[in-house]
C-alpha atoms as a PDB file:
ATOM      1  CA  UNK A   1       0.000   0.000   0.000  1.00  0.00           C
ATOM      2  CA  UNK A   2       1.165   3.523  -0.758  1.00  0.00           C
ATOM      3  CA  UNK A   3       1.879   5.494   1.982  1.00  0.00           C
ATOM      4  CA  UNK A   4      -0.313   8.880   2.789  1.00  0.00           C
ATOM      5  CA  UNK A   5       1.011  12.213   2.509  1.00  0.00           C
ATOM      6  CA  UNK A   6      -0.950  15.163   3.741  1.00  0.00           C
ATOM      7  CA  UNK A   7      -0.390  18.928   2.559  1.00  0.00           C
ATOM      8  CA  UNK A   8      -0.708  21.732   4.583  1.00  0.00           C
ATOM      9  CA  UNK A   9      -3.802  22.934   3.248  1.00  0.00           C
ATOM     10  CA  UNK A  10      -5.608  19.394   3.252  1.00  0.00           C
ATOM     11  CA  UNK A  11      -4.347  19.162   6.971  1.00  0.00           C
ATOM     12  CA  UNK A  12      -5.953  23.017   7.384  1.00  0.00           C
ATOM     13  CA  UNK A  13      -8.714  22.115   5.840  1.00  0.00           C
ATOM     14  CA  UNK A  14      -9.389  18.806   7.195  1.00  0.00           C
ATOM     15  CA  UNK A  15      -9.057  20.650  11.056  1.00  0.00           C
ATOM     16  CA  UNK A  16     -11.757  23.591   9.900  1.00  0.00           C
ATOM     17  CA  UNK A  17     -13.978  20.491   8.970  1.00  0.00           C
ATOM     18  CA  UNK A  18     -13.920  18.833  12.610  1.00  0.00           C
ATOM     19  CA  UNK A  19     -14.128  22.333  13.657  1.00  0.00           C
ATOM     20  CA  UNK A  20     -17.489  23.047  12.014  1.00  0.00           C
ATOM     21  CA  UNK A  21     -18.817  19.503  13.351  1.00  0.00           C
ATOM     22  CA  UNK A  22     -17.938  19.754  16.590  1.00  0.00           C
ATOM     23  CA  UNK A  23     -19.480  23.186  16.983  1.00  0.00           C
ATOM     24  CA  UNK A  24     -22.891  21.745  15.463  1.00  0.00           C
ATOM     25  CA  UNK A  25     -22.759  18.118  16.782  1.00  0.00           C
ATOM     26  CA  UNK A  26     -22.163  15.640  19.478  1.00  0.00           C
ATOM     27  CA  UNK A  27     -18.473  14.276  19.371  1.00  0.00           C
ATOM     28  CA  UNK A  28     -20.189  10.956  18.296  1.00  0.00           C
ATOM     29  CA  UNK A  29     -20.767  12.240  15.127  1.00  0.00           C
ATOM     30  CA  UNK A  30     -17.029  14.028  15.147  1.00  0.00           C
ATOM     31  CA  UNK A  31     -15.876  10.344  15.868  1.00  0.00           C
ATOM     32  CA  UNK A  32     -17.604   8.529  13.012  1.00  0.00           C
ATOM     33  CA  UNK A  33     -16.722  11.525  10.408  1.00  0.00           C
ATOM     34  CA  UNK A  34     -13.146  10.632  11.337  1.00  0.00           C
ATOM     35  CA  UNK A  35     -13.593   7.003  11.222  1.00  0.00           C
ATOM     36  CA  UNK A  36     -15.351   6.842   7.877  1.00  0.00           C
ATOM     37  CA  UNK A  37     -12.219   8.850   6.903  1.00  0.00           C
ATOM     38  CA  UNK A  38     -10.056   6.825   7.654  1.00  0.00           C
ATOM     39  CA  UNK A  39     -12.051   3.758   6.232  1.00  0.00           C
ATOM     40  CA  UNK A  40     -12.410   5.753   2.712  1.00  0.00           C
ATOM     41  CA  UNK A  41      -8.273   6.431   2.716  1.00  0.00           C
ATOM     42  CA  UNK A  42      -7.786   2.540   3.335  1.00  0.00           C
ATOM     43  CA  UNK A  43      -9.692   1.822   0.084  1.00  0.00           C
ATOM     44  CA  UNK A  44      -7.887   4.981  -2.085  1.00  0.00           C
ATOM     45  CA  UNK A  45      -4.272   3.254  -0.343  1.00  0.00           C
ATOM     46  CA  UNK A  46      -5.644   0.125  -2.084  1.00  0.00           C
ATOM     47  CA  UNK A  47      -6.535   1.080  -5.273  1.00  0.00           C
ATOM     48  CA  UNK A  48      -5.579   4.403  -5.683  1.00  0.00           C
ATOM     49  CA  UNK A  49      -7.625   5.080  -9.051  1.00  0.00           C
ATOM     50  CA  UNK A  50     -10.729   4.773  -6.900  1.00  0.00           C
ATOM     51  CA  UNK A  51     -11.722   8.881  -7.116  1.00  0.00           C
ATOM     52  CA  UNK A  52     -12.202   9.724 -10.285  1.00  0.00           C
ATOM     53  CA  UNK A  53     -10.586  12.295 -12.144  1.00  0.00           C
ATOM     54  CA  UNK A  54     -11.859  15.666 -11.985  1.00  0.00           C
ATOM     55  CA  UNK A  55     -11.123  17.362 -15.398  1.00  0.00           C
ATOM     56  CA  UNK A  56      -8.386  16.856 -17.314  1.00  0.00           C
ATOM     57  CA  UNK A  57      -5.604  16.559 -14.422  1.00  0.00           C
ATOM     58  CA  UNK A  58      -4.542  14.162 -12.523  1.00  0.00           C
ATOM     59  CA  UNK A  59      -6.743  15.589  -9.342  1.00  0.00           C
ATOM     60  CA  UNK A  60      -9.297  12.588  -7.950  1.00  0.00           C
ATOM     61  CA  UNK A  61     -11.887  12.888  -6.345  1.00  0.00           C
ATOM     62  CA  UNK A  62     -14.315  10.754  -3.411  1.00  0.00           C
ATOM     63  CA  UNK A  63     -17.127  11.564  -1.539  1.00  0.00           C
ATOM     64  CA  UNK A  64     -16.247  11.661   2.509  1.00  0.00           C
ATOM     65  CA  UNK A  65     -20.045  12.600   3.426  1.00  0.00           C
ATOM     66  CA  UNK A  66     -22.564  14.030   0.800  1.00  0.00           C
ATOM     67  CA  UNK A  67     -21.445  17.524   1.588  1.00  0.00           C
ATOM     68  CA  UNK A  68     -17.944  16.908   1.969  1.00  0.00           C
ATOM     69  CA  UNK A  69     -15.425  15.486  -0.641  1.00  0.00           C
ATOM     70  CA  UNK A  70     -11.864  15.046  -0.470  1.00  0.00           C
ATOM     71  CA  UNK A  71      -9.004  15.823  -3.805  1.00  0.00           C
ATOM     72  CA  UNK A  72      -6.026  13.550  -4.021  1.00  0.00           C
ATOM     73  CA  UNK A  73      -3.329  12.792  -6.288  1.00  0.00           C
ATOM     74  CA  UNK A  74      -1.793   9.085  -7.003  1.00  0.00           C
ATOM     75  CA  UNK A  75       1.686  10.089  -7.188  1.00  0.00           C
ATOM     76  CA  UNK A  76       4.444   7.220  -8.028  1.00  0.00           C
ATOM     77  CA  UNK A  77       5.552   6.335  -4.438  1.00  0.00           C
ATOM     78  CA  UNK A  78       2.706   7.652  -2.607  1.00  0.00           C
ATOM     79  CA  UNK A  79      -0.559   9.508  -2.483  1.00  0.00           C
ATOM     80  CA  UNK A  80      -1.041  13.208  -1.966  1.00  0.00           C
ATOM     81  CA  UNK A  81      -4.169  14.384   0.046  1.00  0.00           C
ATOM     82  CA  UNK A  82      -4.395  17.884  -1.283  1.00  0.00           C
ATOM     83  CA  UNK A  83      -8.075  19.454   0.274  1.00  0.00           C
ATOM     84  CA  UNK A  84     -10.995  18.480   2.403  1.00  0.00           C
ATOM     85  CA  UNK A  85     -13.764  20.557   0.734  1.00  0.00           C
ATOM     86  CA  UNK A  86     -17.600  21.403   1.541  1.00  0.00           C
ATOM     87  CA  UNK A  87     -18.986  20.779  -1.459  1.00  0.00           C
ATOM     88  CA  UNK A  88     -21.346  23.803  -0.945  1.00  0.00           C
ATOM     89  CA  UNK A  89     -18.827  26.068  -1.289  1.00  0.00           C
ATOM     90  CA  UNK A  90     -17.682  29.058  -3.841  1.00  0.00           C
ATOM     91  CA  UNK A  91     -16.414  26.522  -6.375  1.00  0.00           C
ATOM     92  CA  UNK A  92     -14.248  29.011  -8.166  1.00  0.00           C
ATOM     93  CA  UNK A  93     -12.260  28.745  -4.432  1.00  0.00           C
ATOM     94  CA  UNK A  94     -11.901  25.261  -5.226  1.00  0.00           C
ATOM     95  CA  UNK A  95     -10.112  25.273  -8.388  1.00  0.00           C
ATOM     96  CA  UNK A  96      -7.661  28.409  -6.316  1.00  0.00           C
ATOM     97  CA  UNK A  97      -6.736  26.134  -3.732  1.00  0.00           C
ATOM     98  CA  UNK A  98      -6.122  22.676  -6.134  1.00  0.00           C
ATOM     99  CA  UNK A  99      -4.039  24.732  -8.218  1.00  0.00           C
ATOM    100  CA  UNK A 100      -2.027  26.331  -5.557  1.00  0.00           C
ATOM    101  CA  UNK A 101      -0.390  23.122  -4.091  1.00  0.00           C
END
């Protein structure tokens, strides 16, 4: 399995998203969010084509929660996390922060 790698704005991004939860939920539901995280990166570690591709990069894509999605890249020795996004969200903000990393 390749290893993970996060960047600093999927690790900023990923904190503001537990932030949000745990201000509007019980830490139960903080708990499983993380959990079915971590179950979701298991399966992108074993087949890293999982996510599609969004456009015509090498950017993929899976769905965390139905508001929530998560951008990756399969690099040759490991796998970049690059953003934990809202998917309600400006999506011109998006593209800014894929682009930047």
């Amino acid at each position: 399995m390749k290893s993970l790698i996060w960047t600093p704005i999927a690790l900023k991004s990923l904190q503001e998203t537990v932030d949000i939860l745990e201000s509007q939920w019980y830490s139960l539901v903080v708990d499983e969010f993380i959990d079915s995280i971590e179950q979701k990166l298991i399966l992108v570690q074993s087949n890293a084509a999982l996510g599609p591709k969004i456009g015509a990069g090498e950017i993929r894509r899976i769905l965390l929660h139905p508001h929530i999605s998560l951008f990756y890249q399969d690099e040759a020795s490991h796998i970049k996390i690059l953003l934990v996004w809202d998917n309600r969200q400006n999506p011109d903000t998006l593209f800014e922060k894929l682009v930047s990393q």
